[in-house]
C-alpha atoms as a PDB file:
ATOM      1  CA  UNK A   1       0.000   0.000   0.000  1.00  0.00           C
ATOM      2  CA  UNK A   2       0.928   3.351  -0.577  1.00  0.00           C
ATOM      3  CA  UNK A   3       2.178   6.113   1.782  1.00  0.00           C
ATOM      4  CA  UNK A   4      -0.221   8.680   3.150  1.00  0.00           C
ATOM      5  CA  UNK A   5       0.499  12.147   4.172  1.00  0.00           C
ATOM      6  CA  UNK A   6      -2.193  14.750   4.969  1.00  0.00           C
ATOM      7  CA  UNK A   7      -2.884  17.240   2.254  1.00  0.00           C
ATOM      8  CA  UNK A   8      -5.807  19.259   3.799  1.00  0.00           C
ATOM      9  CA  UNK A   9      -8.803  19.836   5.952  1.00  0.00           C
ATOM     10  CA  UNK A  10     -12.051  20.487   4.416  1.00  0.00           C
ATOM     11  CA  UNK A  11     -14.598  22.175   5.549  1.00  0.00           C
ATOM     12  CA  UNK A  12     -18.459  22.500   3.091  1.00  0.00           C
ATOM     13  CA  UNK A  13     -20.105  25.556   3.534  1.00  0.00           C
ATOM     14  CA  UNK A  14     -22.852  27.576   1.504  1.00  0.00           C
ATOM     15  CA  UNK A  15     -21.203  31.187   1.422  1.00  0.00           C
ATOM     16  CA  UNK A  16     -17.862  30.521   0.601  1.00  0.00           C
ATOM     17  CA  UNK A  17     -17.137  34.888   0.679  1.00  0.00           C
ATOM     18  CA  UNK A  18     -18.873  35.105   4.241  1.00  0.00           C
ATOM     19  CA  UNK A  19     -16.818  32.087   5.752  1.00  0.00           C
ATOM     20  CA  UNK A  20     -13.580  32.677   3.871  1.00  0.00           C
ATOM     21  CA  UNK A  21     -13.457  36.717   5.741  1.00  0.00           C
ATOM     22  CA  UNK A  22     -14.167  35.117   8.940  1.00  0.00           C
ATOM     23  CA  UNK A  23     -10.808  32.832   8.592  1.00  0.00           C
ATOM     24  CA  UNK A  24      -8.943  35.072   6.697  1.00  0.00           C
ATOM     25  CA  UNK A  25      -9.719  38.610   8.787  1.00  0.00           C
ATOM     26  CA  UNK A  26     -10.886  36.955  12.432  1.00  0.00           C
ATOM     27  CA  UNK A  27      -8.477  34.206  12.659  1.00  0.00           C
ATOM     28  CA  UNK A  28      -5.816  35.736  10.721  1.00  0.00           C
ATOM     29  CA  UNK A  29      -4.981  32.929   8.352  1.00  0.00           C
ATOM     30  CA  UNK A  30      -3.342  33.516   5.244  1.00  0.00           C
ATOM     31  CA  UNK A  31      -5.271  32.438   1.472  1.00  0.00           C
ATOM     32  CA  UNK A  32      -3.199  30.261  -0.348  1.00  0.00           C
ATOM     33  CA  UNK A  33      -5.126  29.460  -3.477  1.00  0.00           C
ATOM     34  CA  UNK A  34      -8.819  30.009  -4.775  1.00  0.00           C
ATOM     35  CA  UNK A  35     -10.173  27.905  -7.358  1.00  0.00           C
ATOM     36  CA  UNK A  36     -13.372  26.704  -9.006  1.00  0.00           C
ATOM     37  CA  UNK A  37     -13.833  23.259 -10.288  1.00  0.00           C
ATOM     38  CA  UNK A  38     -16.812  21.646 -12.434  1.00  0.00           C
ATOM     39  CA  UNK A  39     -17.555  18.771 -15.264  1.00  0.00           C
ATOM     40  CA  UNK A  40     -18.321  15.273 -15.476  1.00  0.00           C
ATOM     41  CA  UNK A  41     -15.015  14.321 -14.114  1.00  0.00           C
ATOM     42  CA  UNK A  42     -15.597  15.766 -10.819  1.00  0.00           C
ATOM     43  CA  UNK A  43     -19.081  15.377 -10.532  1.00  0.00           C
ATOM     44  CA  UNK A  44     -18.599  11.662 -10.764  1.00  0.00           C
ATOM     45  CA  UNK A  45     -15.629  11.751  -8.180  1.00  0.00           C
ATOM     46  CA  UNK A  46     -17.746  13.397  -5.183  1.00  0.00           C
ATOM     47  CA  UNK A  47     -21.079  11.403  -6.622  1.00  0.00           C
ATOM     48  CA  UNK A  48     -23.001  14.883  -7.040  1.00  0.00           C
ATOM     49  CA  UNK A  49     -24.712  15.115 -10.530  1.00  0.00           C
ATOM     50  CA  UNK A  50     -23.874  18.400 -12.034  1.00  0.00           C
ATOM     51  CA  UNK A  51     -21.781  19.345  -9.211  1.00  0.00           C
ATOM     52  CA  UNK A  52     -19.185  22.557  -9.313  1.00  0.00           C
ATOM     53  CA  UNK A  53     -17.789  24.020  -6.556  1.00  0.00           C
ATOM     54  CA  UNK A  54     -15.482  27.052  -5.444  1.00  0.00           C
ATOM     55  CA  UNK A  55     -12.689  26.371  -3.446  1.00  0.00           C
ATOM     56  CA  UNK A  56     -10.400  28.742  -0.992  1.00  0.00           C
ATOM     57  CA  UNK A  57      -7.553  27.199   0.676  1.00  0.00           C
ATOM     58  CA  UNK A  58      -6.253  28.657   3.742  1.00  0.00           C
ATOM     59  CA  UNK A  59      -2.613  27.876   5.349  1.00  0.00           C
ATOM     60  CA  UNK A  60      -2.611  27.118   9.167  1.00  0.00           C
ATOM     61  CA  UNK A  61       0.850  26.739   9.982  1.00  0.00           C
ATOM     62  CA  UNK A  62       1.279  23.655   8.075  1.00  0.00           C
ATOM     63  CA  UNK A  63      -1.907  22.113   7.686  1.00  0.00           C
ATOM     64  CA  UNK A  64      -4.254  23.558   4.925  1.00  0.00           C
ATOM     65  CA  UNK A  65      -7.515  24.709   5.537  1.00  0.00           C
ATOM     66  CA  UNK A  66     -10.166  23.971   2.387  1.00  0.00           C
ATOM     67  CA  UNK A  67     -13.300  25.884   2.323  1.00  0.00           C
ATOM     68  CA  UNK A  68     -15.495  24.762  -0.341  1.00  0.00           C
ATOM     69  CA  UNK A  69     -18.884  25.739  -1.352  1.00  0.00           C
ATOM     70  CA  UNK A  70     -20.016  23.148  -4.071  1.00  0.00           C
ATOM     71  CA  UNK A  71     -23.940  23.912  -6.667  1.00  0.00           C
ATOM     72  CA  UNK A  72     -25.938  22.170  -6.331  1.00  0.00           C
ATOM     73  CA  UNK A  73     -26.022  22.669  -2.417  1.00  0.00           C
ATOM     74  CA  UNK A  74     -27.986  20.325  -0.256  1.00  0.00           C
ATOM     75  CA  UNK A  75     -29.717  21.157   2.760  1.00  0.00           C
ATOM     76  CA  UNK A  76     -30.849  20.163   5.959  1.00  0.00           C
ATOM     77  CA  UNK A  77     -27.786  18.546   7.927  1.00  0.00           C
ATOM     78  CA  UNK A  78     -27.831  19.495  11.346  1.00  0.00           C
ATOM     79  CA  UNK A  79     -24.370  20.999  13.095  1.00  0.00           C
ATOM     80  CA  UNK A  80     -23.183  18.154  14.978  1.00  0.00           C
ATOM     81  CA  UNK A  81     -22.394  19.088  18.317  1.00  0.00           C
ATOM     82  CA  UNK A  82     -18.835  18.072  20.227  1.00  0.00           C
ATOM     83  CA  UNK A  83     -19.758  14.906  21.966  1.00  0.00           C
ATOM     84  CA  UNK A  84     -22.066  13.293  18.594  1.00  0.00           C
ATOM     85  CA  UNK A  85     -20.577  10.166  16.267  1.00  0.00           C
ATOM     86  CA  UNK A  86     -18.968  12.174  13.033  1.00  0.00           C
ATOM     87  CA  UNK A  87     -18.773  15.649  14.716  1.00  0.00           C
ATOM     88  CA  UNK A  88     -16.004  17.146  13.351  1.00  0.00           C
ATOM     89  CA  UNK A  89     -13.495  20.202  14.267  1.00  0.00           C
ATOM     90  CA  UNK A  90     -10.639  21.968  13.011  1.00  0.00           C
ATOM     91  CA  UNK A  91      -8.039  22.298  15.297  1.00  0.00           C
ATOM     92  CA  UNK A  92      -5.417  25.882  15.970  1.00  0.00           C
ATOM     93  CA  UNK A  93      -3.034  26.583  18.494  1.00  0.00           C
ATOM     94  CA  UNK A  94      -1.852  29.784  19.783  1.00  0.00           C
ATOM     95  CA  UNK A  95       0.534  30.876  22.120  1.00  0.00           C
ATOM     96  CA  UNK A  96      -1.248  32.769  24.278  1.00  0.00           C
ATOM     97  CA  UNK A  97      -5.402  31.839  24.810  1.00  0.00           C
ATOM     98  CA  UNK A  98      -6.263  34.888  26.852  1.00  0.00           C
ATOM     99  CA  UNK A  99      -4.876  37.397  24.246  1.00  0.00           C
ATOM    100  CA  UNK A 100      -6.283  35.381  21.318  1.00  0.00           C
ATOM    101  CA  UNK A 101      -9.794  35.492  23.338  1.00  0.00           C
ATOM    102  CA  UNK A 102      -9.650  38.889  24.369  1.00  0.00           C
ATOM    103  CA  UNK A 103      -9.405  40.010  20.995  1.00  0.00           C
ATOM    104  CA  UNK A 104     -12.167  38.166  19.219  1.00  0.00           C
ATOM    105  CA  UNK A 105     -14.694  40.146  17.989  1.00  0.00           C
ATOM    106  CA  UNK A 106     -17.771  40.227  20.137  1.00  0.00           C
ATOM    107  CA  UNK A 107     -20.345  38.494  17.898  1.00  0.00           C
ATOM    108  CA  UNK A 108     -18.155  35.652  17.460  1.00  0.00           C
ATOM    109  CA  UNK A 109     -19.963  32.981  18.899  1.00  0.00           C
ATOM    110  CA  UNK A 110     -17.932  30.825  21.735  1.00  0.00           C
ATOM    111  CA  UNK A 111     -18.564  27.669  24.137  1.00  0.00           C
ATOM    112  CA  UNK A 112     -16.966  29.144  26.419  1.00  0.00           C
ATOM    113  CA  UNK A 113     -13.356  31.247  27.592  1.00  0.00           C
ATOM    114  CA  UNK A 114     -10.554  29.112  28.122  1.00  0.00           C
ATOM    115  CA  UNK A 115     -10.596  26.784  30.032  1.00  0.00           C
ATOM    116  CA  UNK A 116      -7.535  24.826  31.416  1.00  0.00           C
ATOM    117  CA  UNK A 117      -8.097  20.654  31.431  1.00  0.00           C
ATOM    118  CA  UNK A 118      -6.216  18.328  33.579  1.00  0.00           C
ATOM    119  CA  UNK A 119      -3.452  17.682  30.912  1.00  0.00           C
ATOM    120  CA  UNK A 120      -2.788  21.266  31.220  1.00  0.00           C
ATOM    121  CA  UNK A 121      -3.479  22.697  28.312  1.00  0.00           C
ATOM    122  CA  UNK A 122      -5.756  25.269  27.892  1.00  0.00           C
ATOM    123  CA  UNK A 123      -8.491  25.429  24.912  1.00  0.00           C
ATOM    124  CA  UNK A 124     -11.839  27.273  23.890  1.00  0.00           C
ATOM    125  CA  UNK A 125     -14.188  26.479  21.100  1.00  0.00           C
ATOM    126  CA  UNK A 126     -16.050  28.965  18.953  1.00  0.00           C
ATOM    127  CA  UNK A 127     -18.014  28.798  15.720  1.00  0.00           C
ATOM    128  CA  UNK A 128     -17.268  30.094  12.291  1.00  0.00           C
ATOM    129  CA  UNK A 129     -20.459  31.847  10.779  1.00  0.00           C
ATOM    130  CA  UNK A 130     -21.847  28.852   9.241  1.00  0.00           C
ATOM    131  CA  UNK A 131     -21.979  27.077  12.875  1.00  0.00           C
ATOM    132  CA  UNK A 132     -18.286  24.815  12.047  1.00  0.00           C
ATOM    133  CA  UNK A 133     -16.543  24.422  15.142  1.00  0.00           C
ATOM    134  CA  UNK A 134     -13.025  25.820  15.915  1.00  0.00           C
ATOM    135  CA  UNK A 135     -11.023  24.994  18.663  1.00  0.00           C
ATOM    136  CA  UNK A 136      -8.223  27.323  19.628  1.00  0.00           C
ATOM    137  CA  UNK A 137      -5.314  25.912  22.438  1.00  0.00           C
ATOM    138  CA  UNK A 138      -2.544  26.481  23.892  1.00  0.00           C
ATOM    139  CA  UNK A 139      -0.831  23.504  24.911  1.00  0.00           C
ATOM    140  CA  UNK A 140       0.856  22.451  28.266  1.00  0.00           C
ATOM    141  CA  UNK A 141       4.244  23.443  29.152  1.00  0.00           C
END
């Protein structure tokens, strides 16, 4: 078998514009690439017919954020909260939580402040505008 290395994160959302300010201007991360992709080709590879989609990839340190808003969109799927089977969350650390927290916008929508867990590091969670969950750490000493 062949050797797997991770090449992004992806994240589905329906206003690619709206989401892609919050992670570029709120969390600071820098765009790497934008891109739209369509045709039969990659309709058949994400089993969509007539699927398209606009892509904006973000660069987290490392790891590559994806942000893709795909016609036709489908609706309905419920935000999956923390502790539900296939919940999913991106992951950024910082170096200092309080300072990251204190300077969040006000009407960004959090679980709570940070919070320190018995491994010692410290971590909060907070939505993106679409209702994705983000959590931000710093880890332990």
């Amino acid at each position: 078998m062949a050797d797997l290395s991770a090449h992004h994160v992806g994240i589905t959302v329906s206003d690619l514009e709206e989401t892609l300010a919050f992670y570029r201007d709120v969390l600071g991360l820098p765009v790497a690439d934008r891109f739209g992709v369509g045709g039969e080709a990659f309709s058949d590879a994400v089993g969509v017919e007539g699927a398209s989609a606009d892509f904006a990839h973000l660069e987290a340190d490392g790891t590559r954020i994806e942000l893709v808003e795909y016609e036709p969109e489908a609706r309905g799927s419920p935000a999956a909260g923390l502790n539900q089977p296939g919940a999913t969350h991106v992951g950024l650390s910082v170096d200092d939580l309080e300072a990251f927290a204190d300077a969040l916008p006000a009407d960004v929508p959090t679980i709570s402040g940070p919070r320190t867990t018995e491994s010692g590091t410290t971590i909060m969670f907070l939505r993106d505008p679409e209702g994705n969950l983000i959590e931000v750490l710093e880890p332990s000493q």
